[in-house]
PDB file of N, CA and C in Angstrom:
ATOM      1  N   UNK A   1       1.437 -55.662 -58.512  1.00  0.00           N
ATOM      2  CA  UNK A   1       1.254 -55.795 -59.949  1.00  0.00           C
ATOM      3  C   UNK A   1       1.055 -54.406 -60.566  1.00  0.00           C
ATOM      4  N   UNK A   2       1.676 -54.240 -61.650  1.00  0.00           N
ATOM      5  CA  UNK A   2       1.626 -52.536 -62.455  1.00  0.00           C
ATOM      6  C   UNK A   2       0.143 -52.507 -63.032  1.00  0.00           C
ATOM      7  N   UNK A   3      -0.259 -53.532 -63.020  1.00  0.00           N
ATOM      8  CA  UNK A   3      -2.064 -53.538 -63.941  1.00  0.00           C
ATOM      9  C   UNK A   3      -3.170 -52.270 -63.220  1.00  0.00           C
ATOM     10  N   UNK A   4      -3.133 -52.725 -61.161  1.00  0.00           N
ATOM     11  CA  UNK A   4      -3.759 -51.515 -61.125  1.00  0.00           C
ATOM     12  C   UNK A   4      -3.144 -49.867 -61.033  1.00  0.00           C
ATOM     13  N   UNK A   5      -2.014 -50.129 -61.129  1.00  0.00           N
ATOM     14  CA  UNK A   5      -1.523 -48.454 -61.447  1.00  0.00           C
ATOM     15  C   UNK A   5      -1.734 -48.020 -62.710  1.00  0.00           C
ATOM     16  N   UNK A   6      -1.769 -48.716 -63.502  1.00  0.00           N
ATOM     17  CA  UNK A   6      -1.832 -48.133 -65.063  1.00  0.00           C
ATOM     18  C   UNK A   6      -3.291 -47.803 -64.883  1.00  0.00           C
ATOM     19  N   UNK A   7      -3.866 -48.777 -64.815  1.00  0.00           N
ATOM     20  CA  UNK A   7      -5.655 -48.080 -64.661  1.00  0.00           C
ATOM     21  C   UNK A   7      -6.205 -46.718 -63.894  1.00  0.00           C
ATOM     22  N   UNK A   8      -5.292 -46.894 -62.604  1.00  0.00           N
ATOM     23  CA  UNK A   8      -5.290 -45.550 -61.832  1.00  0.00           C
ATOM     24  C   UNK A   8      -4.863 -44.768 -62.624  1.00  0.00           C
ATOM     25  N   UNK A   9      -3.475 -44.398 -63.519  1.00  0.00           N
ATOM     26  CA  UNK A   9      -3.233 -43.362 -64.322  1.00  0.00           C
ATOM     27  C   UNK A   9      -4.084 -42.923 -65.785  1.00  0.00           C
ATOM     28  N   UNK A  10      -4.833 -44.326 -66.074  1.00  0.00           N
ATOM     29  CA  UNK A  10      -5.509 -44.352 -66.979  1.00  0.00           C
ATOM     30  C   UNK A  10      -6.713 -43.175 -66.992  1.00  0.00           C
ATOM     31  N   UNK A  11      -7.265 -43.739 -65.627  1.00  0.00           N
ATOM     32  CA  UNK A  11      -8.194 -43.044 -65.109  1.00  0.00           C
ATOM     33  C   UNK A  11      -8.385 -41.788 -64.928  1.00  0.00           C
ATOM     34  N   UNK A  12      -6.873 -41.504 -64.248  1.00  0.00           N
ATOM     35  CA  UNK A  12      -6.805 -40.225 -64.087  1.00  0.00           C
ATOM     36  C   UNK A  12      -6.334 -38.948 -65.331  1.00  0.00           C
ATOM     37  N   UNK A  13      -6.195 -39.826 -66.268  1.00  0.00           N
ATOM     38  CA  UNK A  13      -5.816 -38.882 -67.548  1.00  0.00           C
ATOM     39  C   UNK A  13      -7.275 -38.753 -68.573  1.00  0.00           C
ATOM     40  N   UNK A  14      -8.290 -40.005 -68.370  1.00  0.00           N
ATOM     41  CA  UNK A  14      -9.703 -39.588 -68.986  1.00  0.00           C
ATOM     42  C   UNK A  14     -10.218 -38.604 -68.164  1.00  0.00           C
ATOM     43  N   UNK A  15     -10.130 -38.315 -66.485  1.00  0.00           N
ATOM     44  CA  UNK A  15     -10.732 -37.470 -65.811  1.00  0.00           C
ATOM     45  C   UNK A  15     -10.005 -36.255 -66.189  1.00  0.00           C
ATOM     46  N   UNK A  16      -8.805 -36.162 -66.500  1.00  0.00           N
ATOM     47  CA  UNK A  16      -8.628 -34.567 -66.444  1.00  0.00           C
ATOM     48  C   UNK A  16      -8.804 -34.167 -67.797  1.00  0.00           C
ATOM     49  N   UNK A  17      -8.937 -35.219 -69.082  1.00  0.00           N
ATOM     50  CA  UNK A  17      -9.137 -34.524 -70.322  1.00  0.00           C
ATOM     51  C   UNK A  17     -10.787 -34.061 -70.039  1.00  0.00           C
ATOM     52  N   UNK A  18     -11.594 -35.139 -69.730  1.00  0.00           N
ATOM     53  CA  UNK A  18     -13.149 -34.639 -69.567  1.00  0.00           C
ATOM     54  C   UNK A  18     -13.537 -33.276 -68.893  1.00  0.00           C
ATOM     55  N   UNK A  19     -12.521 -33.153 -67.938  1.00  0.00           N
ATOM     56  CA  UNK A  19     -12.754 -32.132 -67.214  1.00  0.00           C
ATOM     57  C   UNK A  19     -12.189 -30.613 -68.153  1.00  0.00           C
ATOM     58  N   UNK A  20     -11.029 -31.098 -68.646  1.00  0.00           N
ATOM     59  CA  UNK A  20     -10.328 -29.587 -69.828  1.00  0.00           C
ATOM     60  C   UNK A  20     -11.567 -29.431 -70.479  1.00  0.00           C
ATOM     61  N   UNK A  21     -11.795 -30.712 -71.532  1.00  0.00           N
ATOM     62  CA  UNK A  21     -13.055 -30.081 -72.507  1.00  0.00           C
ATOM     63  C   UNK A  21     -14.074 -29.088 -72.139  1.00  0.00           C
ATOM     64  N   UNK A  22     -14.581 -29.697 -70.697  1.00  0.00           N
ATOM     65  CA  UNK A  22     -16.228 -29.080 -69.822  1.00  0.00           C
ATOM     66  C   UNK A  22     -15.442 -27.825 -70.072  1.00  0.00           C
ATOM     67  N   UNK A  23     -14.372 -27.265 -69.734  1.00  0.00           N
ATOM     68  CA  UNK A  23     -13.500 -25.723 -68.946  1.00  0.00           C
ATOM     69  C   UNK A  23     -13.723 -25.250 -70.489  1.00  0.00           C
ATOM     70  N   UNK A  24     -13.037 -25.999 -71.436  1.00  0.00           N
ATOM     71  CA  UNK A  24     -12.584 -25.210 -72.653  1.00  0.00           C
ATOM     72  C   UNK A  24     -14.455 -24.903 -73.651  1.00  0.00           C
ATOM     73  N   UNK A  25     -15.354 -25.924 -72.905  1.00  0.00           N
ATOM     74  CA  UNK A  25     -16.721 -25.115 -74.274  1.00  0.00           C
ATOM     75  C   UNK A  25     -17.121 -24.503 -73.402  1.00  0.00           C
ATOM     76  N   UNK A  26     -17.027 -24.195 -71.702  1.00  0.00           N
ATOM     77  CA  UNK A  26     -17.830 -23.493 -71.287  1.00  0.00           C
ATOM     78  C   UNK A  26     -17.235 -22.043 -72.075  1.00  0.00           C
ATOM     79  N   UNK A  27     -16.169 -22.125 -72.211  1.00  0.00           N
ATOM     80  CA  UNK A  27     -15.147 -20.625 -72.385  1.00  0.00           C
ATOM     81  C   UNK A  27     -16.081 -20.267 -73.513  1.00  0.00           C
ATOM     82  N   UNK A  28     -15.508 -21.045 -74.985  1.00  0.00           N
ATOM     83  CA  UNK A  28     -16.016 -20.949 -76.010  1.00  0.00           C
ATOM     84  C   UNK A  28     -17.032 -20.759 -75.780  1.00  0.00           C
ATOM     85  N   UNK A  29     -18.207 -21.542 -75.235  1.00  0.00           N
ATOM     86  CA  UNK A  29     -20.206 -20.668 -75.060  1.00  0.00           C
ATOM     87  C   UNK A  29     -19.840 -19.145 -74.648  1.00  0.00           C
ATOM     88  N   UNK A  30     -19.287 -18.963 -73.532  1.00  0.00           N
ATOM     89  CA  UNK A  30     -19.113 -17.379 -73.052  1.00  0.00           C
ATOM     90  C   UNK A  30     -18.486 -16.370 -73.921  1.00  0.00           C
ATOM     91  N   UNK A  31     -17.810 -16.754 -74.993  1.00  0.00           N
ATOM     92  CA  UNK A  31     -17.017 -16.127 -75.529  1.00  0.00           C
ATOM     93  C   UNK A  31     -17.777 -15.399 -76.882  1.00  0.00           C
ATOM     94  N   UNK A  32     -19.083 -16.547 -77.103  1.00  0.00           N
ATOM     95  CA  UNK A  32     -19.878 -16.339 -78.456  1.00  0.00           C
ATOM     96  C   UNK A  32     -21.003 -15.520 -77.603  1.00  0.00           C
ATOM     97  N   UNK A  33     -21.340 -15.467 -76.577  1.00  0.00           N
ATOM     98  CA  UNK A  33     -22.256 -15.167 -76.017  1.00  0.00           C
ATOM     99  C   UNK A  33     -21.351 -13.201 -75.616  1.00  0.00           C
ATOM    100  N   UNK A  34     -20.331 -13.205 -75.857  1.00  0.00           N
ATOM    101  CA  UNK A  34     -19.646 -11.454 -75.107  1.00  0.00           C
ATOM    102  C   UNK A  34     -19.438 -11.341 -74.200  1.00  0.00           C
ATOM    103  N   UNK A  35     -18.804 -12.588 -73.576  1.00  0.00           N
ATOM    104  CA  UNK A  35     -18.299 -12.423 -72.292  1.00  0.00           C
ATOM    105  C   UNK A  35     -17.250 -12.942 -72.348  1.00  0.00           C
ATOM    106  N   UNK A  36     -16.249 -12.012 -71.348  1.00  0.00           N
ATOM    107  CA  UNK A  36     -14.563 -12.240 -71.832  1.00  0.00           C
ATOM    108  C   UNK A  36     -13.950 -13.302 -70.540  1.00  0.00           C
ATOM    109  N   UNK A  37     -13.122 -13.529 -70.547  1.00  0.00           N
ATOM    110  CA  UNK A  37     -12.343 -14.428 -69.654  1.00  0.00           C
ATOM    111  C   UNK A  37     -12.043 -13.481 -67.757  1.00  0.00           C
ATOM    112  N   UNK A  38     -12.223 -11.945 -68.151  1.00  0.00           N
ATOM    113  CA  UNK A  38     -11.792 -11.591 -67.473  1.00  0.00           C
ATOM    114  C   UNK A  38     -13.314 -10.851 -66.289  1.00  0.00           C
ATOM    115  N   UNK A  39     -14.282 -11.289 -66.641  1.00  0.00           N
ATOM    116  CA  UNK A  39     -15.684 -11.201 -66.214  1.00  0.00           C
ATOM    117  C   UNK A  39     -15.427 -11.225 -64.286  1.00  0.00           C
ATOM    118  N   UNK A  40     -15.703 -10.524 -63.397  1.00  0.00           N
ATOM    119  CA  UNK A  40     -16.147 -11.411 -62.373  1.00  0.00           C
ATOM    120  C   UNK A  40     -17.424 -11.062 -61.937  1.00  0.00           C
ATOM    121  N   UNK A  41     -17.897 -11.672 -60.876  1.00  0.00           N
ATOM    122  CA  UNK A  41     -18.958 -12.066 -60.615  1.00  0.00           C
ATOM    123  C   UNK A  41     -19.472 -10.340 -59.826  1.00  0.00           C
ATOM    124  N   UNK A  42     -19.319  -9.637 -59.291  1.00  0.00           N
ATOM    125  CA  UNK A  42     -19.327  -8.277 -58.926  1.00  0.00           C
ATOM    126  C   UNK A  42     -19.922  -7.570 -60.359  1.00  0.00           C
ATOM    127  N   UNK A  43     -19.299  -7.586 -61.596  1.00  0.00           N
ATOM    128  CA  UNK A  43     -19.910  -6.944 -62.499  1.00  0.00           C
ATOM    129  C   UNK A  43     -21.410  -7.846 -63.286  1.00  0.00           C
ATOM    130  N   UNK A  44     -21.622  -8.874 -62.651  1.00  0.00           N
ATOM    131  CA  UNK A  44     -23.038  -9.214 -63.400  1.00  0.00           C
ATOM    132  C   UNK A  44     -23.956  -8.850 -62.155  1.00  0.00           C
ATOM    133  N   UNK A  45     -23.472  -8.970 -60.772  1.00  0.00           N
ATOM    134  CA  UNK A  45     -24.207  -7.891 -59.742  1.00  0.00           C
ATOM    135  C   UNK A  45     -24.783  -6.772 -60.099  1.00  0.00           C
ATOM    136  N   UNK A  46     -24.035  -5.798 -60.542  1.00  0.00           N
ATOM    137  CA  UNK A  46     -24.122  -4.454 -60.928  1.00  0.00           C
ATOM    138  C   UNK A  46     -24.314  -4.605 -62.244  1.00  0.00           C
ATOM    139  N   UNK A  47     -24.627  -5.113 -63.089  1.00  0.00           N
ATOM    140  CA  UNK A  47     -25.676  -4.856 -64.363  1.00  0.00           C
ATOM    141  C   UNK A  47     -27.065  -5.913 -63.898  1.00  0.00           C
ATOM    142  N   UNK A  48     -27.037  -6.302 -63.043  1.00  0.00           N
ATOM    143  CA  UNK A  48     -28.870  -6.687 -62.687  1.00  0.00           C
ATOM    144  C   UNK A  48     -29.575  -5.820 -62.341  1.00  0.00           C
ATOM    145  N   UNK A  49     -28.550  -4.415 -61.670  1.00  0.00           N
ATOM    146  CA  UNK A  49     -29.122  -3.218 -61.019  1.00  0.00           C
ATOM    147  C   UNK A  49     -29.659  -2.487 -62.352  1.00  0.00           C
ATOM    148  N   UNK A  50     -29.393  -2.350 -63.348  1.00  0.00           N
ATOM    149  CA  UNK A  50     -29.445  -1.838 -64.727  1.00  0.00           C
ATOM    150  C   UNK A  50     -30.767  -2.798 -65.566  1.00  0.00           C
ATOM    151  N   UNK A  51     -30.197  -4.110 -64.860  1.00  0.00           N
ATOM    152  CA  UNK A  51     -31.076  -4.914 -66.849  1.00  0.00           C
ATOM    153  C   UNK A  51     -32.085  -5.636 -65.987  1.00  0.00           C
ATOM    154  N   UNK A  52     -33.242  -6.228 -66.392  1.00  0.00           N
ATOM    155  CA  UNK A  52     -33.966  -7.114 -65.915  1.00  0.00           C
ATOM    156  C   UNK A  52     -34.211  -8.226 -66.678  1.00  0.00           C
ATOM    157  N   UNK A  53     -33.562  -8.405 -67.811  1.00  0.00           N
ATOM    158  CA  UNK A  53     -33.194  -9.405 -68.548  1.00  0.00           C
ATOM    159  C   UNK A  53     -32.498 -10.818 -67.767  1.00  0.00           C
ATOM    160  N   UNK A  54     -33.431 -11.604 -66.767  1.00  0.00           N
ATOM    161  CA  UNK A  54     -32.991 -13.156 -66.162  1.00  0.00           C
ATOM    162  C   UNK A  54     -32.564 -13.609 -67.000  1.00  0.00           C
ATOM    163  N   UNK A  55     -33.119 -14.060 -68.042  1.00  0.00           N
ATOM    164  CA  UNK A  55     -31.546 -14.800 -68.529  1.00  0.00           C
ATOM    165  C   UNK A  55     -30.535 -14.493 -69.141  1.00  0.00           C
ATOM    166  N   UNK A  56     -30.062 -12.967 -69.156  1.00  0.00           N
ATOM    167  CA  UNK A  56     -28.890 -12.427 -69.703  1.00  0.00           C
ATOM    168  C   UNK A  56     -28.002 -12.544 -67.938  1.00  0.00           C
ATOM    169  N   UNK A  57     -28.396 -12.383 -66.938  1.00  0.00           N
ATOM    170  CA  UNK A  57     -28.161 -11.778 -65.745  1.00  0.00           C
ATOM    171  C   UNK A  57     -27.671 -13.872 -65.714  1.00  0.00           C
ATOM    172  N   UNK A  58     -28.763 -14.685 -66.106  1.00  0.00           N
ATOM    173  CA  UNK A  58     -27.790 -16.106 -65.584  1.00  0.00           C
ATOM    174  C   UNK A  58     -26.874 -16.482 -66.258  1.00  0.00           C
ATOM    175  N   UNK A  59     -26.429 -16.004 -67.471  1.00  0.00           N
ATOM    176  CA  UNK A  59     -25.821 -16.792 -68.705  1.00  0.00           C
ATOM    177  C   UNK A  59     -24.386 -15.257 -68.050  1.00  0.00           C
ATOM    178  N   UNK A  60     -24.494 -14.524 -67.365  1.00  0.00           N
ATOM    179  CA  UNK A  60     -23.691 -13.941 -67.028  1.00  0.00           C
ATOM    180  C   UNK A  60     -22.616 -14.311 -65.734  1.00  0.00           C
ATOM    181  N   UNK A  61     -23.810 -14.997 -65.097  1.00  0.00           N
ATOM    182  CA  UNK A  61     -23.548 -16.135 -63.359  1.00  0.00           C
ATOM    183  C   UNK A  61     -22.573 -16.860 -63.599  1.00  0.00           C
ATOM    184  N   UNK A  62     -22.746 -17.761 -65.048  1.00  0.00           N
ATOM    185  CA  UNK A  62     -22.339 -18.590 -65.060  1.00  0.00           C
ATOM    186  C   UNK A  62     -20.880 -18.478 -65.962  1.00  0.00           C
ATOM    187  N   UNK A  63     -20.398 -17.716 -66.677  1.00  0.00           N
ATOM    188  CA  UNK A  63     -19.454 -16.962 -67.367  1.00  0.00           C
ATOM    189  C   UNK A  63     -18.213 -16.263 -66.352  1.00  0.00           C
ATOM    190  N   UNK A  64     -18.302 -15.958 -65.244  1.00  0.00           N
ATOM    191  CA  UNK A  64     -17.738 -15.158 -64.526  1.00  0.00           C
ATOM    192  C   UNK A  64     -16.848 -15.553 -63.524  1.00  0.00           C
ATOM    193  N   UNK A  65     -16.185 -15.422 -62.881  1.00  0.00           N
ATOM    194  CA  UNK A  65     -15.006 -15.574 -61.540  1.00  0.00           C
ATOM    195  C   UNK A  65     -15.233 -14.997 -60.162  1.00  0.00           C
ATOM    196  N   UNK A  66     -15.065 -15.243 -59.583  1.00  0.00           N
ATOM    197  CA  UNK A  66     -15.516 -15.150 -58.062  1.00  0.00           C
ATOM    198  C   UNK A  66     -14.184 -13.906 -57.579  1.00  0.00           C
ATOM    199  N   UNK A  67     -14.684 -12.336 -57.654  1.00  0.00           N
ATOM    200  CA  UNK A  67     -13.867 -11.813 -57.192  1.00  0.00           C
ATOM    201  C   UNK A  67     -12.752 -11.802 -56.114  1.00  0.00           C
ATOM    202  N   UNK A  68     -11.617 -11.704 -56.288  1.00  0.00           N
ATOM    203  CA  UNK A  68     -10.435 -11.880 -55.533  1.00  0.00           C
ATOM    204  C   UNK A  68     -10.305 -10.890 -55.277  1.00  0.00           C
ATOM    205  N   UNK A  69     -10.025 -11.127 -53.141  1.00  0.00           N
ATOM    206  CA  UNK A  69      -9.495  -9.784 -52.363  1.00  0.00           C
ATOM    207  C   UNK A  69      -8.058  -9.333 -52.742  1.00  0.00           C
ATOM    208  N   UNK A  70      -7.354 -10.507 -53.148  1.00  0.00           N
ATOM    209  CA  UNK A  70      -6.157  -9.921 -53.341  1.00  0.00           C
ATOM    210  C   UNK A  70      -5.352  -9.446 -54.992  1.00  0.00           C
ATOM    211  N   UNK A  71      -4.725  -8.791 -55.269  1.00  0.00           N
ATOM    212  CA  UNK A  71      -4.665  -7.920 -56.757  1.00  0.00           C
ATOM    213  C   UNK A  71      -3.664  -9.453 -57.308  1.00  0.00           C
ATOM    214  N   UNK A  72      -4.538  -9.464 -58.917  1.00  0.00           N
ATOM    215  CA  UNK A  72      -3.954 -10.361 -59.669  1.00  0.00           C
ATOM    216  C   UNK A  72      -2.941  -9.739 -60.179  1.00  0.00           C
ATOM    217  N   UNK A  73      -1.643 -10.273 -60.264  1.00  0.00           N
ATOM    218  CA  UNK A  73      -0.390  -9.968 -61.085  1.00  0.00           C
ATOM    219  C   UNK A  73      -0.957 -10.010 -62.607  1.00  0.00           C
ATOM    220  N   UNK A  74      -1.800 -10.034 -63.320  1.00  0.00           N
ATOM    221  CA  UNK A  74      -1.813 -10.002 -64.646  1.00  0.00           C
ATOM    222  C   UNK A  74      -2.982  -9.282 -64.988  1.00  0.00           C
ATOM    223  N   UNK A  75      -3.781  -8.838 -64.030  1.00  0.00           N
ATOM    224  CA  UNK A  75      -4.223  -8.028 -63.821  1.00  0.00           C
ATOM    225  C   UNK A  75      -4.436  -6.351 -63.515  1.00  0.00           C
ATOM    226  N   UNK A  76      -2.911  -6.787 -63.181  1.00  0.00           N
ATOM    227  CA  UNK A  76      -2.808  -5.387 -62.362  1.00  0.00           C
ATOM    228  C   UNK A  76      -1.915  -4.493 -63.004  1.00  0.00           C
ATOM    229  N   UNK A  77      -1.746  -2.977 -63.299  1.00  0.00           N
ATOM    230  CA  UNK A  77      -1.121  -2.422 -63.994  1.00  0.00           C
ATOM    231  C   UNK A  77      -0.208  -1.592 -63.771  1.00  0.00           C
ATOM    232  N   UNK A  78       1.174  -1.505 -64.421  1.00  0.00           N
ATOM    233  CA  UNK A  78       2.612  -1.266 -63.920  1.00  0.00           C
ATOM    234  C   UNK A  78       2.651  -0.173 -63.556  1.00  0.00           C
ATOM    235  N   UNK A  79       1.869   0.862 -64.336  1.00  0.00           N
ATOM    236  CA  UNK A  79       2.036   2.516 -63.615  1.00  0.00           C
ATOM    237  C   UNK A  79       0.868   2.974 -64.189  1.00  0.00           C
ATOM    238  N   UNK A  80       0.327   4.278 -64.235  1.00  0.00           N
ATOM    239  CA  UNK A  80      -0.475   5.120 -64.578  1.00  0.00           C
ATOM    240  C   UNK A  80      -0.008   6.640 -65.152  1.00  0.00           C
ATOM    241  N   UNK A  81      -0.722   7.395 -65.739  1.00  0.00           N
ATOM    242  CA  UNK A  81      -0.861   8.768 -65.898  1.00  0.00           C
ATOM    243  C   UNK A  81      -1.753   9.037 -65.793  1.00  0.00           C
ATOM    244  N   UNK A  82      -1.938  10.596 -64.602  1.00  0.00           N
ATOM    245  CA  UNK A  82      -2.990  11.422 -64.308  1.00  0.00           C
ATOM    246  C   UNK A  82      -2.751  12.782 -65.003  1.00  0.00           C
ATOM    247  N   UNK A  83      -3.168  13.202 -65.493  1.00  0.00           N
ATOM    248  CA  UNK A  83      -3.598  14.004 -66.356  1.00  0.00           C
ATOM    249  C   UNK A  83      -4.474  15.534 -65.952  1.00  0.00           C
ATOM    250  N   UNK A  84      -4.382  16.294 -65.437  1.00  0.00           N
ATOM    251  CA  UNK A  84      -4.999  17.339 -65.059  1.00  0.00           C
ATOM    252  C   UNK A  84      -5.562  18.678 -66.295  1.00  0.00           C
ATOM    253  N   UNK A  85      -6.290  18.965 -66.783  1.00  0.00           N
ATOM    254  CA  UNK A  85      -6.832  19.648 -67.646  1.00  0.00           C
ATOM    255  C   UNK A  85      -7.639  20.863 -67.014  1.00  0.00           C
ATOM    256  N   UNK A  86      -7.517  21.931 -67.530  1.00  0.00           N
ATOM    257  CA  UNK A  86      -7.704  23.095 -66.933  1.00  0.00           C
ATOM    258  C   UNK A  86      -9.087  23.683 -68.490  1.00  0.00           C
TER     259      UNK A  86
END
């Protein structure tokens, strides 16, 4: 019978909108709060060494990405200039 597949798809389209929203206000909170999309978790490390502000240091935890060993393509940048000054 198609009754329980539709419910299964039903289901599965309230779970993934509930789940976009949670993704899309956490962004928006981080975003009003000065923290960018491109945050990872290594740089709220290294400003705890600096701030002692706990709850700037958690509202930072929770904003951030779990550094990747390997280089993001959109991340990463096509060439450089070095510049030597005398």
């Amino acid at each position: 019978s198609p009754e329980p597949r539709m419910r299964e798809a039903l289901f599965a389209l309230l779970l993934a909108a509930a789940i976009h929203a949670g993704v899309s206000e956490d962004a928006t909170a981080c975003k009003k709060l000065g923290f960018t999309d491109a945050l990872v978790c290594s740089k709220c490390d290294s400003l705890g060494t600096f701030v002692r502000d706990t709850e700037l240091l958690d509202e930072c935890h929770k904003c951030c990405h779990e550094d990747s060993d390997s280089l993001d393509p959109e991340m990463s940048h096509p060439s450089a200039v070095l510049r030597v000054c005398n």
